[in-house]
C-alpha atoms as a PDB file:
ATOM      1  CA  UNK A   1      53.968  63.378  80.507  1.00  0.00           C
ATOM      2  CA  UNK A   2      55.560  61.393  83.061  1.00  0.00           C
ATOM      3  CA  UNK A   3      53.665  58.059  84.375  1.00  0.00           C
ATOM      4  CA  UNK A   4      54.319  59.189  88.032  1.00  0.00           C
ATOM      5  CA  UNK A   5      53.754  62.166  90.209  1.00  0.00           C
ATOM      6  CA  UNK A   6      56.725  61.999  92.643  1.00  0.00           C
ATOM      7  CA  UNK A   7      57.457  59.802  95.747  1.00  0.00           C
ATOM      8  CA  UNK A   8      54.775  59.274  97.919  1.00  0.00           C
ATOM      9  CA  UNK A   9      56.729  57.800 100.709  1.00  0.00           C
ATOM     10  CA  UNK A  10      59.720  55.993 101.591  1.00  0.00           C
ATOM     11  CA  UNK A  11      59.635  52.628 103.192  1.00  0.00           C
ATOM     12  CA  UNK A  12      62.692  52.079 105.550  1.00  0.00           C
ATOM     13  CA  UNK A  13      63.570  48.678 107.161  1.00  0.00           C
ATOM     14  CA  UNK A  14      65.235  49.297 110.885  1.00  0.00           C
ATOM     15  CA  UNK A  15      66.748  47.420 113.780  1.00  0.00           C
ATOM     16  CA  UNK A  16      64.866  49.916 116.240  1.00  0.00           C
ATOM     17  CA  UNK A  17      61.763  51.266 115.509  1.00  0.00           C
ATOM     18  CA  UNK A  18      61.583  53.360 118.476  1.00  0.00           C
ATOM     19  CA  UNK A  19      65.098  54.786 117.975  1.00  0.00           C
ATOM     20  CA  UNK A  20      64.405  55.330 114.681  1.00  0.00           C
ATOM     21  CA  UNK A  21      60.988  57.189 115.131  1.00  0.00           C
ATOM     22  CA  UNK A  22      62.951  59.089 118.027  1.00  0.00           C
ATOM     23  CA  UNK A  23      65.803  60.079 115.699  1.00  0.00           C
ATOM     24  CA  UNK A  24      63.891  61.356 113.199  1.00  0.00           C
ATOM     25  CA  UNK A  25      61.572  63.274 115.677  1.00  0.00           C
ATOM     26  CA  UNK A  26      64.417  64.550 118.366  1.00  0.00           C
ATOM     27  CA  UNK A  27      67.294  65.423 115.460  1.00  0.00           C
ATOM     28  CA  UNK A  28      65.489  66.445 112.217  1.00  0.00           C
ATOM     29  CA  UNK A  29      62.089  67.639 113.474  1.00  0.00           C
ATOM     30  CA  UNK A  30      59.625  65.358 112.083  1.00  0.00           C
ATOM     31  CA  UNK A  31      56.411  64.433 113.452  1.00  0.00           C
ATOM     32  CA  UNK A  32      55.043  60.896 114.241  1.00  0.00           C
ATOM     33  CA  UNK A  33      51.802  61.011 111.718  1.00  0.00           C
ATOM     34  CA  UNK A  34      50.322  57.357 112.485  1.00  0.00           C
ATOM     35  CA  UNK A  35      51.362  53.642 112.276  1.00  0.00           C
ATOM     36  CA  UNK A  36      50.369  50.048 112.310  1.00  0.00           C
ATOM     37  CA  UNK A  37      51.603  48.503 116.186  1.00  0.00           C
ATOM     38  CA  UNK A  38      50.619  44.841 114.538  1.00  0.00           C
ATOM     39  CA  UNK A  39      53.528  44.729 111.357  1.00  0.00           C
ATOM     40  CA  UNK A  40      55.026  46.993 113.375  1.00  0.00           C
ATOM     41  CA  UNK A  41      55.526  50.203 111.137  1.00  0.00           C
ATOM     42  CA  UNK A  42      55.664  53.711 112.304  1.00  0.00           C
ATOM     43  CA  UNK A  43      55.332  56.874 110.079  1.00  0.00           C
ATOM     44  CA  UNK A  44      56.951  60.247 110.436  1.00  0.00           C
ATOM     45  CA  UNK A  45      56.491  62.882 108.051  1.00  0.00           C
ATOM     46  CA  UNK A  46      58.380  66.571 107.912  1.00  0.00           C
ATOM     47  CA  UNK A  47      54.928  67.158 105.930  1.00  0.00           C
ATOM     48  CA  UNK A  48      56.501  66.893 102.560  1.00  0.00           C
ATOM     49  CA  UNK A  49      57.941  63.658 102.411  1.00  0.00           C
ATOM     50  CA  UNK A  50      56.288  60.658 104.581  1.00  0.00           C
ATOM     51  CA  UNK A  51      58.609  57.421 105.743  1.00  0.00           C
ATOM     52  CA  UNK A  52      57.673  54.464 106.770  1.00  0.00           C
ATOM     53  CA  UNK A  53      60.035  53.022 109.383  1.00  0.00           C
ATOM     54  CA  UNK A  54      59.611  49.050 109.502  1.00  0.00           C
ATOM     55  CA  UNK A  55      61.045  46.759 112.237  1.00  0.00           C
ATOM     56  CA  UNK A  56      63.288  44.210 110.712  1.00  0.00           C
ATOM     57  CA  UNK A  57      62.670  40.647 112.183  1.00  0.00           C
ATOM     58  CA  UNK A  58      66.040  39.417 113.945  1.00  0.00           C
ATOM     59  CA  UNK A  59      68.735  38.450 113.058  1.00  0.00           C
ATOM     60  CA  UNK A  60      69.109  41.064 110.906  1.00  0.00           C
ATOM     61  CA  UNK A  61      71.615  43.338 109.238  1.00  0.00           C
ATOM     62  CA  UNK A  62      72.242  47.088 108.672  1.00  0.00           C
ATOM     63  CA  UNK A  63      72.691  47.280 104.442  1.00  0.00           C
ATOM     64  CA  UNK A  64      76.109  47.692 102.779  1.00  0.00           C
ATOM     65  CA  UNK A  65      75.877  50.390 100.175  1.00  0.00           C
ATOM     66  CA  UNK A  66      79.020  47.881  98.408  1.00  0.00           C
ATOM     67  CA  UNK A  67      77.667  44.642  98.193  1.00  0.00           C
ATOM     68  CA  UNK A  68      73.325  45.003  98.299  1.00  0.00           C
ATOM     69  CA  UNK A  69      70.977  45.867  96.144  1.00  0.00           C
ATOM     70  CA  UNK A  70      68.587  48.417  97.233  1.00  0.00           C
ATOM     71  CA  UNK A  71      68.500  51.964  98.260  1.00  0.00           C
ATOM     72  CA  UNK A  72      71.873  53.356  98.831  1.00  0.00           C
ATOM     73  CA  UNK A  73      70.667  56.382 101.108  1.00  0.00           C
ATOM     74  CA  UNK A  74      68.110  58.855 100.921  1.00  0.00           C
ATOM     75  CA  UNK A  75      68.211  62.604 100.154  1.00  0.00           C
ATOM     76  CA  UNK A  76      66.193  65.113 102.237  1.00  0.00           C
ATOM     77  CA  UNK A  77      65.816  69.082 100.499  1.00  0.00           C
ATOM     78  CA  UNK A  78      66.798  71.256 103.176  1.00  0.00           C
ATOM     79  CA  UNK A  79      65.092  75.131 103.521  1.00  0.00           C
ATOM     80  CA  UNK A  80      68.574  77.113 103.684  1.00  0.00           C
ATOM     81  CA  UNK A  81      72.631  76.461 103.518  1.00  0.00           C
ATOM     82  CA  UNK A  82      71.751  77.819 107.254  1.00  0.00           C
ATOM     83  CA  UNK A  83      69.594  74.660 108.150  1.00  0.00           C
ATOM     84  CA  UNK A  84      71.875  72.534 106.786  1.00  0.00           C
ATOM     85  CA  UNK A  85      74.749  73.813 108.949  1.00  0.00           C
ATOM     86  CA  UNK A  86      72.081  74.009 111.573  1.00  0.00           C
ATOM     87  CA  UNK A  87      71.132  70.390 110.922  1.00  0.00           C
ATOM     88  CA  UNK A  88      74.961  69.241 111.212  1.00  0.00           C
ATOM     89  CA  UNK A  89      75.238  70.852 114.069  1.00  0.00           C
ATOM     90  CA  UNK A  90      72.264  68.483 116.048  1.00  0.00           C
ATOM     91  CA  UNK A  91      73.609  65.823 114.399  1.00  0.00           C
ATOM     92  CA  UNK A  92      77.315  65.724 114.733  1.00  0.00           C
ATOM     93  CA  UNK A  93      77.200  64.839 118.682  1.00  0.00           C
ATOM     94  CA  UNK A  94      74.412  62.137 118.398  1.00  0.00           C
ATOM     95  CA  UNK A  95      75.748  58.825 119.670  1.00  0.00           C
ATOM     96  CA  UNK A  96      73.134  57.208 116.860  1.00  0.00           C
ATOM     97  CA  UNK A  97      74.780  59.076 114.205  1.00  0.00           C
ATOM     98  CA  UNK A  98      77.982  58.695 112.014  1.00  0.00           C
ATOM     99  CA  UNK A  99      79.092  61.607 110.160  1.00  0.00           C
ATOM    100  CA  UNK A 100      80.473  60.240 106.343  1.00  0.00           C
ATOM    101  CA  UNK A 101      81.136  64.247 105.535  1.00  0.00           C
ATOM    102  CA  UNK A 102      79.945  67.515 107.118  1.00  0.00           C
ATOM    103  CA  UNK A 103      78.457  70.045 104.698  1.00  0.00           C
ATOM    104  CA  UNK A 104      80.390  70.889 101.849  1.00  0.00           C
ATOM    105  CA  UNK A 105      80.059  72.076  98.147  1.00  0.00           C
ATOM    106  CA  UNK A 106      77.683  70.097  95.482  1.00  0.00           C
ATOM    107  CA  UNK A 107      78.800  70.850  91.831  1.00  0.00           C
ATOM    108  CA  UNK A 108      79.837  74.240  90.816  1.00  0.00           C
ATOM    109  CA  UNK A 109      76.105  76.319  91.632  1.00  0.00           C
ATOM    110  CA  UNK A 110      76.402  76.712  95.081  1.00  0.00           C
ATOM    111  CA  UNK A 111      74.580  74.189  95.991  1.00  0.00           C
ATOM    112  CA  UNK A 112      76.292  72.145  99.566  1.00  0.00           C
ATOM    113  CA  UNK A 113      75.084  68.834 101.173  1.00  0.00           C
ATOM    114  CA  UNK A 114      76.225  66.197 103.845  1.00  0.00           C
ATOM    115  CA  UNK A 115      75.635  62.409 104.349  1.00  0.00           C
ATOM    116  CA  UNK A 116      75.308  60.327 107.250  1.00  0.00           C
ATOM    117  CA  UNK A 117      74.212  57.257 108.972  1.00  0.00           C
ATOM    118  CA  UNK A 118      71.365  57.194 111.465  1.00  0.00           C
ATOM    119  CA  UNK A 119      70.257  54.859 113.342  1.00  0.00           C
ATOM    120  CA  UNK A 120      70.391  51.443 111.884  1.00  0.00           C
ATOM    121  CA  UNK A 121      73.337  52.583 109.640  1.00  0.00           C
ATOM    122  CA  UNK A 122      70.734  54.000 107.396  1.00  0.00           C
ATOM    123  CA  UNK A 123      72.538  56.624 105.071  1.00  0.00           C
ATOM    124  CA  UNK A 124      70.953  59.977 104.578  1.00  0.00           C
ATOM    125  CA  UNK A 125      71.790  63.111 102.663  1.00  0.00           C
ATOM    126  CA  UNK A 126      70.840  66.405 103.402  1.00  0.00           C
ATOM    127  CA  UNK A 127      71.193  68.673 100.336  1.00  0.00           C
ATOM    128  CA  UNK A 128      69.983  72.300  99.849  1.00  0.00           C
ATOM    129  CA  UNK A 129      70.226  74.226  96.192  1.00  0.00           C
ATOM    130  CA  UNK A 130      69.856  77.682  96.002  1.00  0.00           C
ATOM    131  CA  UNK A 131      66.593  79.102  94.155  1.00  0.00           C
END
């Protein structure tokens, strides 16, 4: 048996808090589920996963996948291959988004998946796999 029981939340360092709590809110339908105004940290949940949003002291520095150590983007499940076009299509007219690839095949059982940058330049994936 495994020594953990899954990820219990997901701390993300941002430029914006606000933008950030409003991008996840607005364009992938989470909801704001507390915070601590004195580090300043917001949480937003989608009431599986919970992130923690954390202002980053200036100067600071959106994270280069190529030359940092740390997480390189995280994946969200999605409930359908019809949220996840659904999804794309809120997101693909943002101004705090940048598309890397619009949905498209993963591996060879049916499963599809895109990844982009929110706000921040944080990279996220949205996969779905079929039952």
């Amino acid at each position: 048996m495994p020594a953990t029981q899954g990820i219990h939340h997901v701390g993300l360092t941002v430029l914006d808090i606000e933008s950030a709590r409003d991008f996840f809110v607005e364009a992938l339908d989470f909801e704001v589920v507390g915070g601590r105004p004195e580090y300043p940290a917001i949480f937003v949940s989608d009431g599986a996963v919970w992130i923690t949003l954390w202002a980053a002291d200036p100067p600071a520095q959106a994270f280069d996948r190529r030359r940092c150590i740390g997480l390189h983007h995280l994946a969200l499940s999605m409930p359908s291959s019809a949220a996840l076009d659904a999804a794309y299509a809120r997101l693909r007219d943002r101004e705090d988004v940048r598309i890397e690839f619009a949905p498209e095949p993963l591996g060879d059982a049916g499963a599809r998946h895109m990844i982009f940058a929110g706000p921040s330049g944080v990279r996220l994936e949205l996969v779905w796999i079929p039952a």
